[in-house]
C-alpha atoms as a PDB file:
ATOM      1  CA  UNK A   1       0.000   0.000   0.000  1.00  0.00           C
ATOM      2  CA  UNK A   2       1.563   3.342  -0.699  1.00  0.00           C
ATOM      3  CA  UNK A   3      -0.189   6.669   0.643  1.00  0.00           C
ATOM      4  CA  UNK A   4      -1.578   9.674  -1.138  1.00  0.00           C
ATOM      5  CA  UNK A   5       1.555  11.816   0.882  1.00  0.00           C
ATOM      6  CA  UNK A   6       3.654   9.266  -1.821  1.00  0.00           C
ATOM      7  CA  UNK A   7       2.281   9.581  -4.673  1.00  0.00           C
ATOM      8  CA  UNK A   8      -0.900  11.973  -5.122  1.00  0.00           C
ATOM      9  CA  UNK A   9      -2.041  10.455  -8.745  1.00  0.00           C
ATOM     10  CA  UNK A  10      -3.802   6.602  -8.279  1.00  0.00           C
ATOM     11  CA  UNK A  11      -1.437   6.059 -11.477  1.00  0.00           C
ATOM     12  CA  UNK A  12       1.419   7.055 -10.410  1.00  0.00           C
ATOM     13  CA  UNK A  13       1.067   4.439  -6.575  1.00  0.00           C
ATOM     14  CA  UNK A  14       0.770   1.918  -9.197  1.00  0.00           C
ATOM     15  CA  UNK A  15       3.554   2.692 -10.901  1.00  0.00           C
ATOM     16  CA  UNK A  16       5.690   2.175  -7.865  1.00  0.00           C
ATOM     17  CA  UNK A  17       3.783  -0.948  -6.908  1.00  0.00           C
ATOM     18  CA  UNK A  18       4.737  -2.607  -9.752  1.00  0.00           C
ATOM     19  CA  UNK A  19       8.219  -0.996  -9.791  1.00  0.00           C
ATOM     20  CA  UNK A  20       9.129  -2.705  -6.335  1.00  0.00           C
ATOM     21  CA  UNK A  21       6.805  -6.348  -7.147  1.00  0.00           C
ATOM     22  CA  UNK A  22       8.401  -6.468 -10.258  1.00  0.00           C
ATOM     23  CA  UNK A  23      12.084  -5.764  -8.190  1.00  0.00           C
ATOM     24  CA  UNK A  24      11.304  -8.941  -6.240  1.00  0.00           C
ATOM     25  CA  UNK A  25      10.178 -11.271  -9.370  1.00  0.00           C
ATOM     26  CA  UNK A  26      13.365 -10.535 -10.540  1.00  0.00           C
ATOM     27  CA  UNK A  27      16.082 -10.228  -7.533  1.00  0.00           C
ATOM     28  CA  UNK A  28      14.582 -12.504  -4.923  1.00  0.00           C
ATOM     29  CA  UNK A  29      16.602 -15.375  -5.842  1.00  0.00           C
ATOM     30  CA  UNK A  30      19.363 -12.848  -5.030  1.00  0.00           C
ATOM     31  CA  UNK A  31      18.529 -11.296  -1.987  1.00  0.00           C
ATOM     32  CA  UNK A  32      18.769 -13.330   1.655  1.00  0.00           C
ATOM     33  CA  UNK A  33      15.966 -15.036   2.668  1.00  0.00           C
ATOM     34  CA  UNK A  34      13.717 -12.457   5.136  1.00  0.00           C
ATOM     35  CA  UNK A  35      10.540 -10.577   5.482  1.00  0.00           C
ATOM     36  CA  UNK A  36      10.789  -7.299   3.363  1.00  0.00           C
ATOM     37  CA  UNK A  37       8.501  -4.261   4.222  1.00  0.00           C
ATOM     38  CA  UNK A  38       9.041  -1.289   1.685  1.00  0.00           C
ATOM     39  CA  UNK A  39       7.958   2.356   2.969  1.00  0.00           C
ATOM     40  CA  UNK A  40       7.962   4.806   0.122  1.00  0.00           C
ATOM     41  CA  UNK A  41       8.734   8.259   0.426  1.00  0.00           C
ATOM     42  CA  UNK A  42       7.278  11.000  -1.302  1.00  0.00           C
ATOM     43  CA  UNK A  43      10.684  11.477  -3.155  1.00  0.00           C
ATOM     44  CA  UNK A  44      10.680   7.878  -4.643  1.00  0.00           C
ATOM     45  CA  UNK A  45       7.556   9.445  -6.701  1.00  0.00           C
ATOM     46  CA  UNK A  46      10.082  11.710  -8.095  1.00  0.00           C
ATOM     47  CA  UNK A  47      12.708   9.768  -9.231  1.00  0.00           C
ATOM     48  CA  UNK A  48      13.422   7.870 -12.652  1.00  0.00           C
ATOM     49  CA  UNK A  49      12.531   4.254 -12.697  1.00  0.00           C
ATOM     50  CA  UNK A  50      16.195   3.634 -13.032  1.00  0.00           C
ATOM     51  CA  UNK A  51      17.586   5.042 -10.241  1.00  0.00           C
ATOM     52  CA  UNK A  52      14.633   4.232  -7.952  1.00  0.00           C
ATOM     53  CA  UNK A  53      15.651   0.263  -8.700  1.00  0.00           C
ATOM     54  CA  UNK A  54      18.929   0.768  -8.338  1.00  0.00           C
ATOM     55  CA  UNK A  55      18.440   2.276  -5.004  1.00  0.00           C
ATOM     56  CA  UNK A  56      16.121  -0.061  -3.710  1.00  0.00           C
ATOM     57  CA  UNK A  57      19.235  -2.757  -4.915  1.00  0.00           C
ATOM     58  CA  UNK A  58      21.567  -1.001  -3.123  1.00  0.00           C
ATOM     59  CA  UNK A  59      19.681  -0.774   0.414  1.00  0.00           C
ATOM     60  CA  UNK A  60      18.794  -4.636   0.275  1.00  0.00           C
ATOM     61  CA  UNK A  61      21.884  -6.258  -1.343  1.00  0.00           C
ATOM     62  CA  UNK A  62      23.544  -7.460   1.196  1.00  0.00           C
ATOM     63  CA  UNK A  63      27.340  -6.013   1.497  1.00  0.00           C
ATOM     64  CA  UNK A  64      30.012  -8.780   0.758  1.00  0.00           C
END
């Protein structure tokens, strides 16, 4: 669920929905095995697809 203080446009919380479920599909196999909660911040609205992914990478990668 991601709030209206996100994302103020129904299109645009769906965008991000599917940005972080589709994150998962792909990098789960990847990431160590835990519960994940994802809190969005009204910047994360802002920022390109690209660079929202690769931050969301970065913070749950673990570090080697």
């Amino acid at each position: 669920m991601i709030s209206k203080k996100v994302a103020a446009k129904a299109t645009q919380r769906n965008k991000l929905k599917r940005a972080v479920f589709n994150f998962f599909r792909l990098y789960i196999a990847k990431l160590p095995v835990k519960d994940y909660l994802v809190i969005l911040h009204p910047p994360a609205a802002q920022a390109e697809k690209k660079e929202f992914l690769e931050n969301l990478y970065k913070i749950l990668n673990p570090k080697p």
